[in-house]
C-alpha atoms as a PDB file:
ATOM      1  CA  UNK A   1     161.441  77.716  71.695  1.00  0.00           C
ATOM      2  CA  UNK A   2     158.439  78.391  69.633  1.00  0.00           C
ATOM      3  CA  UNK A   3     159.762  81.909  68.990  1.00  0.00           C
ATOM      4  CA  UNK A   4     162.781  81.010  67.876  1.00  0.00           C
ATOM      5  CA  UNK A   5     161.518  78.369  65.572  1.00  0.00           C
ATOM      6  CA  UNK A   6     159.344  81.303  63.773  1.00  0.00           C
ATOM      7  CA  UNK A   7     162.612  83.249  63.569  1.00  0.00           C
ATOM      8  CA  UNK A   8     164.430  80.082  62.037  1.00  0.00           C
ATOM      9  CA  UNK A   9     161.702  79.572  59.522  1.00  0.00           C
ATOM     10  CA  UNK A  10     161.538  83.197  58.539  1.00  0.00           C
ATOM     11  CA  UNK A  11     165.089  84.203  57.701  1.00  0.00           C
ATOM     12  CA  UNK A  12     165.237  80.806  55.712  1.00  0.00           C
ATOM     13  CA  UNK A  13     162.583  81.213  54.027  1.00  0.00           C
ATOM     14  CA  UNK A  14     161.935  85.102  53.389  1.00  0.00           C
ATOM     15  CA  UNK A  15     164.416  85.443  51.036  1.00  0.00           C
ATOM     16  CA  UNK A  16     165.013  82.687  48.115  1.00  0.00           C
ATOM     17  CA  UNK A  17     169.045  82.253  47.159  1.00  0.00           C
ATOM     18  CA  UNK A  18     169.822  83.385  43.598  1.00  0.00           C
ATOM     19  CA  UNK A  19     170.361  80.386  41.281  1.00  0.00           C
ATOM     20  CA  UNK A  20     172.627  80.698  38.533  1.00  0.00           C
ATOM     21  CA  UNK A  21     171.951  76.882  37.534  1.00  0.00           C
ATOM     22  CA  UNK A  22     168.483  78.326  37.053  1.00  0.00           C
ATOM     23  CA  UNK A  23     169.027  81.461  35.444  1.00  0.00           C
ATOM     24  CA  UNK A  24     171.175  79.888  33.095  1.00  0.00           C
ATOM     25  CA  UNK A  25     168.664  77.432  32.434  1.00  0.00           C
ATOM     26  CA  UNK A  26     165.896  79.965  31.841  1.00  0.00           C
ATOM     27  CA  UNK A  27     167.984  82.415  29.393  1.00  0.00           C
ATOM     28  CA  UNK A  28     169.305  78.918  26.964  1.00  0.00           C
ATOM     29  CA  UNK A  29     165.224  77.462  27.275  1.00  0.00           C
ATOM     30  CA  UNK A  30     164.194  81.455  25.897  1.00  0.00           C
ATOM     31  CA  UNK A  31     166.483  82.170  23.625  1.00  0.00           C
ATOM     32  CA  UNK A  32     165.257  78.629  21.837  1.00  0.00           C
ATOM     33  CA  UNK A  33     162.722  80.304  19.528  1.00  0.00           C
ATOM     34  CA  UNK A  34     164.760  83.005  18.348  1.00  0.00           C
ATOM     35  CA  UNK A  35     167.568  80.501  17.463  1.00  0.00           C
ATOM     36  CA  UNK A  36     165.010  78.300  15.354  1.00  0.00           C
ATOM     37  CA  UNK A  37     163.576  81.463  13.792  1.00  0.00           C
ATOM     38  CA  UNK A  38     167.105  82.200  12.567  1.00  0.00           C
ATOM     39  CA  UNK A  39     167.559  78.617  11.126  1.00  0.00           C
ATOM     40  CA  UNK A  40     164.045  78.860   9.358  1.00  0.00           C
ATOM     41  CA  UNK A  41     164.541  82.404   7.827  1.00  0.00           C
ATOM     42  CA  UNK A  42     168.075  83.278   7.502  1.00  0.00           C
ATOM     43  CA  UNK A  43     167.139  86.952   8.101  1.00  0.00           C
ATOM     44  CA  UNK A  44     170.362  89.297   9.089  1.00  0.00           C
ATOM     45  CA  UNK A  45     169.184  92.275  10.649  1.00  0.00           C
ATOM     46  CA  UNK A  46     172.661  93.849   9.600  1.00  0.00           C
ATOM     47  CA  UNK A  47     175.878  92.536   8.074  1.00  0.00           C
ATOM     48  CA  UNK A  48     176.957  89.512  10.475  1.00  0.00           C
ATOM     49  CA  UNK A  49     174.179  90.059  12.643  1.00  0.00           C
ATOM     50  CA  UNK A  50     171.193  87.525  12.149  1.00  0.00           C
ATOM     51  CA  UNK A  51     168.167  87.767  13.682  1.00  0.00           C
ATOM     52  CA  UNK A  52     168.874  84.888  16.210  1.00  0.00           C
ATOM     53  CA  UNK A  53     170.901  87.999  17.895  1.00  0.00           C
ATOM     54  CA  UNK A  54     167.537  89.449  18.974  1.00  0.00           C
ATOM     55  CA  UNK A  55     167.717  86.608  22.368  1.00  0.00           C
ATOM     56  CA  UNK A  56     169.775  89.495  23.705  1.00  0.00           C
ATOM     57  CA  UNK A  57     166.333  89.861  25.291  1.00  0.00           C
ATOM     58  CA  UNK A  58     166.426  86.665  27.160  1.00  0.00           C
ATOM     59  CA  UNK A  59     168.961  87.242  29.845  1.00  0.00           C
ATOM     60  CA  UNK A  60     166.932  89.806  31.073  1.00  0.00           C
ATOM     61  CA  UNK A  61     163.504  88.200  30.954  1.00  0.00           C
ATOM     62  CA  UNK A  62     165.047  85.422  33.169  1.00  0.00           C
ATOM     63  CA  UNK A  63     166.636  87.366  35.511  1.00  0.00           C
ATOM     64  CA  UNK A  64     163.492  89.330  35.487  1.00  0.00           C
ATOM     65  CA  UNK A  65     161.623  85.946  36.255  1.00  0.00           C
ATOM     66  CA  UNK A  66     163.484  84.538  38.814  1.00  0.00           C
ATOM     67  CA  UNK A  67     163.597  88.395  40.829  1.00  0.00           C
ATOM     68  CA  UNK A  68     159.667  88.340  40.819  1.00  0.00           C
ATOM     69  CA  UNK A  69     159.883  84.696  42.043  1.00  0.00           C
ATOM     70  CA  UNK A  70     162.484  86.308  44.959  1.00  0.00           C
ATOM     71  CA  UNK A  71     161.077  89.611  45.872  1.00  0.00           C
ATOM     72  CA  UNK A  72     158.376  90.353  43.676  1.00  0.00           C
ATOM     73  CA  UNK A  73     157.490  93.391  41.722  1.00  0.00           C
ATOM     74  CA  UNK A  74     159.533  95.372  44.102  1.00  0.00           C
ATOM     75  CA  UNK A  75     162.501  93.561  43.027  1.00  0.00           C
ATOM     76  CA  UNK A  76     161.778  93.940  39.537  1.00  0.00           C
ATOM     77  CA  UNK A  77     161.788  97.820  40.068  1.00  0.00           C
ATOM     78  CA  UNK A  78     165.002  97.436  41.380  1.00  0.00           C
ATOM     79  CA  UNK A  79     166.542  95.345  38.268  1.00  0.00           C
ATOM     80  CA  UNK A  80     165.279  97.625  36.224  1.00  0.00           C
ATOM     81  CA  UNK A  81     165.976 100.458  37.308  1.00  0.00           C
ATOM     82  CA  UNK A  82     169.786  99.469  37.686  1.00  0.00           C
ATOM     83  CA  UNK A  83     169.853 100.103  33.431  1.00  0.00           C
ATOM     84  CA  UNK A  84     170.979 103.780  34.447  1.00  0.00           C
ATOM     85  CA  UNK A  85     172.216 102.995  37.790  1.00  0.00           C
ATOM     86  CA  UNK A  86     175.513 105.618  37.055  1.00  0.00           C
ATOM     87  CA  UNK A  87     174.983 106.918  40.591  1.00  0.00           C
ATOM     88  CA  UNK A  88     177.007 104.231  41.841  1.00  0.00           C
ATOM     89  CA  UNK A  89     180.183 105.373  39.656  1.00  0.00           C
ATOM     90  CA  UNK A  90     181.842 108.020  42.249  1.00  0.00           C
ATOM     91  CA  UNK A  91     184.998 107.415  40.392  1.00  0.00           C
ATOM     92  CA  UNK A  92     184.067 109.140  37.018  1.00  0.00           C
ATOM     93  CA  UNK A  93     187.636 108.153  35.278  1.00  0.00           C
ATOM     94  CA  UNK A  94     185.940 104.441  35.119  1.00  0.00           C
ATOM     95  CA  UNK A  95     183.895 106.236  32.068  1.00  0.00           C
ATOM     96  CA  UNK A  96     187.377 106.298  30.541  1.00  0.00           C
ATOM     97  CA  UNK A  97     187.876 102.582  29.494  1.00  0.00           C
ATOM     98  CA  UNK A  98     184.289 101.787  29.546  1.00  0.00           C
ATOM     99  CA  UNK A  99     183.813 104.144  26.315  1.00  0.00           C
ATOM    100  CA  UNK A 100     187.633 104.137  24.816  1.00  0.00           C
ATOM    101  CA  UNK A 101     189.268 100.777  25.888  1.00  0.00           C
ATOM    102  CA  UNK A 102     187.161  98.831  22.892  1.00  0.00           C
ATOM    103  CA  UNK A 103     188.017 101.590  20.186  1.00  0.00           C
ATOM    104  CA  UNK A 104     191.706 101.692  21.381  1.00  0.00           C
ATOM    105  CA  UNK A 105     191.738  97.695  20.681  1.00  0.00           C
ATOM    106  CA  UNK A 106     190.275  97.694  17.674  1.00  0.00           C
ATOM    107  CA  UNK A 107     192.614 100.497  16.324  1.00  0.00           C
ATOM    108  CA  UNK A 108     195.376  98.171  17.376  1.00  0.00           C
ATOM    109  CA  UNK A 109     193.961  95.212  16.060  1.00  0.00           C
ATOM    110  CA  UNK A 110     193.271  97.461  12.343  1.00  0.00           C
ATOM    111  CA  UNK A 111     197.351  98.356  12.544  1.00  0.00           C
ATOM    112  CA  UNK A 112     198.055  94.519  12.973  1.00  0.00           C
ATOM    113  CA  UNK A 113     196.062  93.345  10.094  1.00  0.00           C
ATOM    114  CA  UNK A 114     197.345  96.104   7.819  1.00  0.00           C
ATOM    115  CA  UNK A 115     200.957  95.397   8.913  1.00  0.00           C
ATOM    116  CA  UNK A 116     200.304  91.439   8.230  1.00  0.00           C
ATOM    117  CA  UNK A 117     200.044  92.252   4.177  1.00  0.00           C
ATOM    118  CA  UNK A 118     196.098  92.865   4.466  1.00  0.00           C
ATOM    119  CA  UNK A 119     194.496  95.064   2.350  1.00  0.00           C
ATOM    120  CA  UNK A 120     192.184  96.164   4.556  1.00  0.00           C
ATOM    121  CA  UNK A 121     190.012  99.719   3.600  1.00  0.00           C
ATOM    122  CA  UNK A 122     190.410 102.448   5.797  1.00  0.00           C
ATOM    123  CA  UNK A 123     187.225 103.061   8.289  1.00  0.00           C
ATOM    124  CA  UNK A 124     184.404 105.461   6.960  1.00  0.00           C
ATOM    125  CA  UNK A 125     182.583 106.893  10.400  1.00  0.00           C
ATOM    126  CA  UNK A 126     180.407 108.723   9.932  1.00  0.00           C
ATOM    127  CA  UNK A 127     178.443 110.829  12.993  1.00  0.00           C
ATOM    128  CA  UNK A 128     174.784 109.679  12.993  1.00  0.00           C
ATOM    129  CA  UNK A 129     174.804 106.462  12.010  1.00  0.00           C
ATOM    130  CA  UNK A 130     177.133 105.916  14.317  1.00  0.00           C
ATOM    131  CA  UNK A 131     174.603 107.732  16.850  1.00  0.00           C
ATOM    132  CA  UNK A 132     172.529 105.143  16.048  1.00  0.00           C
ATOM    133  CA  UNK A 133     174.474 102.512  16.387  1.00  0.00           C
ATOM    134  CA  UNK A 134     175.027 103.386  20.012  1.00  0.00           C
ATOM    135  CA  UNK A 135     171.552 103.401  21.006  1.00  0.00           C
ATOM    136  CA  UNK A 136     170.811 100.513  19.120  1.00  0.00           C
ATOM    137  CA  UNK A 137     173.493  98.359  20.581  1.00  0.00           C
ATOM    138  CA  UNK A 138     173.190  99.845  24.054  1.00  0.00           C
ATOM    139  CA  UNK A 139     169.616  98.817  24.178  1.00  0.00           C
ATOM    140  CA  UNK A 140     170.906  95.637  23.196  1.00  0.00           C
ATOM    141  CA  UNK A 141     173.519  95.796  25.973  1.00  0.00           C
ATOM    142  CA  UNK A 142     170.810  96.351  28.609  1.00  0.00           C
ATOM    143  CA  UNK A 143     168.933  93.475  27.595  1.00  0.00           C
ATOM    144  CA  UNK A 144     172.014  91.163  28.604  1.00  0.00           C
ATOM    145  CA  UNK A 145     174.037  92.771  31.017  1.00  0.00           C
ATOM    146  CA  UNK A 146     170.530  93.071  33.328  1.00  0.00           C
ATOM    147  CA  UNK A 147     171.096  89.214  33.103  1.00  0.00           C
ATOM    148  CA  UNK A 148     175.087  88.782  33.358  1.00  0.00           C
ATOM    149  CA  UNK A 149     175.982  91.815  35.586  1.00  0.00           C
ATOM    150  CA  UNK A 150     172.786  92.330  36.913  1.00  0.00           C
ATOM    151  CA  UNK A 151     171.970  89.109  38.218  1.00  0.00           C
ATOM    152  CA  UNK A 152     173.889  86.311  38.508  1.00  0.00           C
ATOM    153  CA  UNK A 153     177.576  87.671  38.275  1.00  0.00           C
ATOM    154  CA  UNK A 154     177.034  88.310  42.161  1.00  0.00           C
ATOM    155  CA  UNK A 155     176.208  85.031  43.469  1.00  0.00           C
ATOM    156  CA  UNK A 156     178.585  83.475  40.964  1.00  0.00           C
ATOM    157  CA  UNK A 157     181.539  86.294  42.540  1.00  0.00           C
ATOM    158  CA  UNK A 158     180.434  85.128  45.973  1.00  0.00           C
ATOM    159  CA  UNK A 159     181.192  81.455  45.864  1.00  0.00           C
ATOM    160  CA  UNK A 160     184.175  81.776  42.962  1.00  0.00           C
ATOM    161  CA  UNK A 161     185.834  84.843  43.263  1.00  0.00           C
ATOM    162  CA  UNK A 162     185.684  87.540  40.148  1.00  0.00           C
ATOM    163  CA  UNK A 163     188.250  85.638  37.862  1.00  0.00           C
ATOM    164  CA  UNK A 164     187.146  82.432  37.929  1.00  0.00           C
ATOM    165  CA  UNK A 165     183.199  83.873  38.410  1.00  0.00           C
ATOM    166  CA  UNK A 166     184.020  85.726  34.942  1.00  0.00           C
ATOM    167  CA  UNK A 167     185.787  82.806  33.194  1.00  0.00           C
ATOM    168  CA  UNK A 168     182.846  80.891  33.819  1.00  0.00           C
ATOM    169  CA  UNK A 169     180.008  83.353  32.761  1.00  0.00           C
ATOM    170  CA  UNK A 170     182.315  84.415  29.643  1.00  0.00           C
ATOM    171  CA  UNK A 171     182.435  80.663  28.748  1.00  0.00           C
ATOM    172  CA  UNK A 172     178.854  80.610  29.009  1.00  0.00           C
ATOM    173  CA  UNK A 173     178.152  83.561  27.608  1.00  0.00           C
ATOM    174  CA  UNK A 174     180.394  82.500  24.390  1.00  0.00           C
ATOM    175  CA  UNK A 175     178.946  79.300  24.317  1.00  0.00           C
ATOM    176  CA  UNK A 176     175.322  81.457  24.327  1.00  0.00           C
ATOM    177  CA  UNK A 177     176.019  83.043  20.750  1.00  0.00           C
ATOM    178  CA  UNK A 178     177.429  79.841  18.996  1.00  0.00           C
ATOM    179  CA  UNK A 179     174.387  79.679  17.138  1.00  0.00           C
ATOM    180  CA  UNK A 180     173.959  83.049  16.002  1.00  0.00           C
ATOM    181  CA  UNK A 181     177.822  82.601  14.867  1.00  0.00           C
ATOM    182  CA  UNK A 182     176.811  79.619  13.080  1.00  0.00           C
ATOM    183  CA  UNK A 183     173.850  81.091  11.329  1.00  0.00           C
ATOM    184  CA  UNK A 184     176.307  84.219  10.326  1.00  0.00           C
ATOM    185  CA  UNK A 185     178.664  81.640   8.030  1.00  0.00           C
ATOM    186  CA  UNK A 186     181.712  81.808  10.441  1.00  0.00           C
ATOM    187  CA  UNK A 187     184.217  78.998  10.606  1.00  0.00           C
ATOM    188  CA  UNK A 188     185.173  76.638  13.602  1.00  0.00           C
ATOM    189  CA  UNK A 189     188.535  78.796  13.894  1.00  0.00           C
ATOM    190  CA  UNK A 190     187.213  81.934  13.678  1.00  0.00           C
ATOM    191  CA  UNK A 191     184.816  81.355  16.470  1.00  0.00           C
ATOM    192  CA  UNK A 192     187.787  79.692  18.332  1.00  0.00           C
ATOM    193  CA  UNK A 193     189.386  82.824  18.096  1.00  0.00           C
ATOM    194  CA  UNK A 194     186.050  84.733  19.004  1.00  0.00           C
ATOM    195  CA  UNK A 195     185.816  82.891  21.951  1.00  0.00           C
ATOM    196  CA  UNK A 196     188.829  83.831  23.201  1.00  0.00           C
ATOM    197  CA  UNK A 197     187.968  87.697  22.935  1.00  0.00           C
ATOM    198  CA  UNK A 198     184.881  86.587  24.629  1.00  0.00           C
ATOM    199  CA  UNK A 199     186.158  85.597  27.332  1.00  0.00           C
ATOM    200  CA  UNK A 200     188.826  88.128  28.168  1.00  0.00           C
ATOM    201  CA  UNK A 201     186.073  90.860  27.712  1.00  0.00           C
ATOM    202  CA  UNK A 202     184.286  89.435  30.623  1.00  0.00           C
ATOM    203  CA  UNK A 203     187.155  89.538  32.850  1.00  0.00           C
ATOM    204  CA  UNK A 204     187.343  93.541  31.417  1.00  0.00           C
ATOM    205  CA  UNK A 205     183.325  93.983  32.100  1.00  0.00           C
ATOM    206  CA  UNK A 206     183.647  92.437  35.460  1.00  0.00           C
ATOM    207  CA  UNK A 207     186.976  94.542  36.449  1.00  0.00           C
ATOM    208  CA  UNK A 208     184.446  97.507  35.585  1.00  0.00           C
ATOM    209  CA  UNK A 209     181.512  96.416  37.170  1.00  0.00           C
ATOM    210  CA  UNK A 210     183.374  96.047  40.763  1.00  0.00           C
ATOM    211  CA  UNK A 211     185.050  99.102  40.333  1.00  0.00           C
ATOM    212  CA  UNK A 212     182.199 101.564  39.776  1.00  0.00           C
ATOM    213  CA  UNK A 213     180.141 100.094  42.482  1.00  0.00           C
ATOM    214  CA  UNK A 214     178.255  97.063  40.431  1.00  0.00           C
ATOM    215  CA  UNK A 215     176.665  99.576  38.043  1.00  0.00           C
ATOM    216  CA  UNK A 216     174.836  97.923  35.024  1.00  0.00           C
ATOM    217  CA  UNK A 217     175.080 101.305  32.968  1.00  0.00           C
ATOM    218  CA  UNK A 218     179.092 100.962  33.000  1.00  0.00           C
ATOM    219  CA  UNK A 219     178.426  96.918  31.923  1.00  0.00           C
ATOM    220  CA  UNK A 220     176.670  97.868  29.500  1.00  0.00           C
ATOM    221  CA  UNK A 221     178.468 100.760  28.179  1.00  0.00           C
ATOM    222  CA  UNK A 222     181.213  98.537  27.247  1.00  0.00           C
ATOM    223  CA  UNK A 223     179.149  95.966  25.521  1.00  0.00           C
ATOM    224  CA  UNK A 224     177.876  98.753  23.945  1.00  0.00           C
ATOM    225  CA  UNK A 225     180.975 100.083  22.847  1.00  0.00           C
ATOM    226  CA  UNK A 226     182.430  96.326  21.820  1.00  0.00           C
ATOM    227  CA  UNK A 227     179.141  95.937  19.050  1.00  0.00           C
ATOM    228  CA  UNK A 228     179.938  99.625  17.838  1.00  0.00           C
ATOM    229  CA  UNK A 229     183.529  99.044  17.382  1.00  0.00           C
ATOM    230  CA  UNK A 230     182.774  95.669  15.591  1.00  0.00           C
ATOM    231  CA  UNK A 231     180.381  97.287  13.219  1.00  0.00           C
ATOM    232  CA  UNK A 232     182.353 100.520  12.349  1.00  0.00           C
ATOM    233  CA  UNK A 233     185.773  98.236  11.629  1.00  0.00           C
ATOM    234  CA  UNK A 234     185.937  97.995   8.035  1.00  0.00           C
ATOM    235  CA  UNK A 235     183.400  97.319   6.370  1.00  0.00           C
ATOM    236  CA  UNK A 236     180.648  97.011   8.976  1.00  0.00           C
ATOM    237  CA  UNK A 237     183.049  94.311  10.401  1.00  0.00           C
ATOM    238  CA  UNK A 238     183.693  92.526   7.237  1.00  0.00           C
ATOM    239  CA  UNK A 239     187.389  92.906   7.933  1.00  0.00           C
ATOM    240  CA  UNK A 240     187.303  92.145  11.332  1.00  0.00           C
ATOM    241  CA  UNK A 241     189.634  89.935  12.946  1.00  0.00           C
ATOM    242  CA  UNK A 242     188.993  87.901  15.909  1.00  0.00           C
ATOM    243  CA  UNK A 243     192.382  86.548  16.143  1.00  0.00           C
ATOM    244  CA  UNK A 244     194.182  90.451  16.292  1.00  0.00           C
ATOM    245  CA  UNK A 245     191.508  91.221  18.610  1.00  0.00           C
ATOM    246  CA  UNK A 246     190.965  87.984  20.549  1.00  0.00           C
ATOM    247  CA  UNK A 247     194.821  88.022  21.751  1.00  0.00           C
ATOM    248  CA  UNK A 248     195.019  92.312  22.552  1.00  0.00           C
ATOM    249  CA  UNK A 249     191.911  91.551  24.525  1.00  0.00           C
ATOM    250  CA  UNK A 250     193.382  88.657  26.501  1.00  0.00           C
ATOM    251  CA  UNK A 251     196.720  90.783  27.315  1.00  0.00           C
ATOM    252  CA  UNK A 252     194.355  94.030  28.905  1.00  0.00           C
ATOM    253  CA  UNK A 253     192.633  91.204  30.942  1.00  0.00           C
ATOM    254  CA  UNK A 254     195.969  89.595  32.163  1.00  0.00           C
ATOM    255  CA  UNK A 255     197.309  93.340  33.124  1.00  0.00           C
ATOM    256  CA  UNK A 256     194.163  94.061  34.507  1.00  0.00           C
ATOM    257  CA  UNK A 257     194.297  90.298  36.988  1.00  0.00           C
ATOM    258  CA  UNK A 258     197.809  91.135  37.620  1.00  0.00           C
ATOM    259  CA  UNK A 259     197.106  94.722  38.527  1.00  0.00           C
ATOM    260  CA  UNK A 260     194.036  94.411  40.684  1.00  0.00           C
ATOM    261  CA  UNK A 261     194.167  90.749  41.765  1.00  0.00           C
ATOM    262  CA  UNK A 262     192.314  87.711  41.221  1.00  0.00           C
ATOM    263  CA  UNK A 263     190.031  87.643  43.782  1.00  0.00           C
ATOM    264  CA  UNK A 264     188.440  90.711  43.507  1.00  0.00           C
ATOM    265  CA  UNK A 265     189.316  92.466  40.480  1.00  0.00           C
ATOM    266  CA  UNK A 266     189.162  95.690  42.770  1.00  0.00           C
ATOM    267  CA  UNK A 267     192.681  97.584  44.166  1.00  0.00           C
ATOM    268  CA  UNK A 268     191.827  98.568  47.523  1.00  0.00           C
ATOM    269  CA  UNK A 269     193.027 101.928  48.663  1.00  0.00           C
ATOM    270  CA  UNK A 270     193.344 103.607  45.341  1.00  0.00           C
END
């Protein structure tokens, strides 16, 4: 009996359930300061980008605090080192959407505009600032997607399923920039519109994620790729148009439910 009483105690003890309540919780309570530094300075650190962007930081500090809390240091090491976890892509067409899908959109969403009687500039790309951009924004990526994907996407997967696991986080996750939106000047309707973009992209990062064996580096590729499309569409996203975008991202996320299913987000045997 004593025996297995230990047993009982250990195995519900040993190893702490994720929280997303908590996580959640943590990343809002962090990103606080960066928010209220935006209000007080109105710095942008690049056209539409204010500095209250920089609590792309906090969903991975909290993830990082609450897998210390779980398994310590050793389970920080692991977290981390998921960033370039691209051993866990054995499919390597994956790479395929993850860097074109977001250019291919925004293309689209460029012909619409122009077609609707917009004179909107041609794009100007040019190769090393746009080298720059990448790294800039994938570090950036990292920072969340340690968080989202990393973290609590699982547990959230487990009990929910991956379409209704990524409606929620993509609600939250919206919901997570409204102040930075706010503090870059844009209107009710045009975050409205964002939103909806928003939320369809995290049905597309999710899709990814369980198809390349959880990996981080594919997450974050596409976020990557979703900041540098924003910023090279005319003129560093001046002309952008979350209501072109917003509905071409919802239709790739309703072929991509209807062709690998709800639950999973993953066609088995293929």
């Amino acid at each position: 009996m004593n025996l297995a009483l230990e047993r009982s105690t250990v195995t519900n003890t040993s190893v702490p359930k994720k929280s997303p309540l908590k996580f959640f919780i943590l990343a809002f309570a962090l990103a606080i300061p960066f928010w209220v530094l935006g209000t007080v300075t109105g710095i942008q650190l690049m056209p539409g980008l204010p500095i209250a962007a920089v609590a792309f930081v906090c969903p991975m500090i909290a993830a990082t605090i609450l897998v210390y809390r779980e398994n310590g240091m050793a389970g920080v090491t692991a977290l981390l080192k998921r960033s370039f976890d691209f051993k866990r892509v054995k499919v390597k067409a994956w790479y395929v959407p993850a860097f074109l899908l977001m250019p291919v959109v925004m293309g689209l969403s460029f012909i619409v505009i122009k077609l609707t009687g917009s004179d909107v500039p041609s794009p100007h790309i040019a190769l090393l600032p746009t080298l720059f951009l990448c790294i800039v924004f994938f570090i950036a990526a990292l920072g969340e997607e340690l968080g989202w994907s990393g973290y609590v996407i699982g547990p959230m997967q487990d009990r929910w399923g991956a379409l209704k696991a990524s409606i929620v986080l993509g609600s939250i996750w919206a919901v997570y920039h409204y102040v930075a939106l706010v503090q870059a000047h844009r209107s009710v309707e045009w975050i409205a519109w964002w939103s909806l973009g928003t939320l369809s992209v995290r049905v597309i990062i999710v899709w990814l994620y369980n198809n390349t064996g959880k990996s981080v580096f594919i997450a974050a590729l596409f976020h990557m790729m979703i900041n540098v499309s924003w910023q090279l569409f005319p003129t560093n996203g001046s002309y952008y148009d979350p209501r072109s975008t917003g509905l071409i991202l919802a239709a790739v996320a309703a072929v991509v439910v209807v062709g690998w299913g709800p639950r999973t987000l993953v066609r088995y045997g293929h």
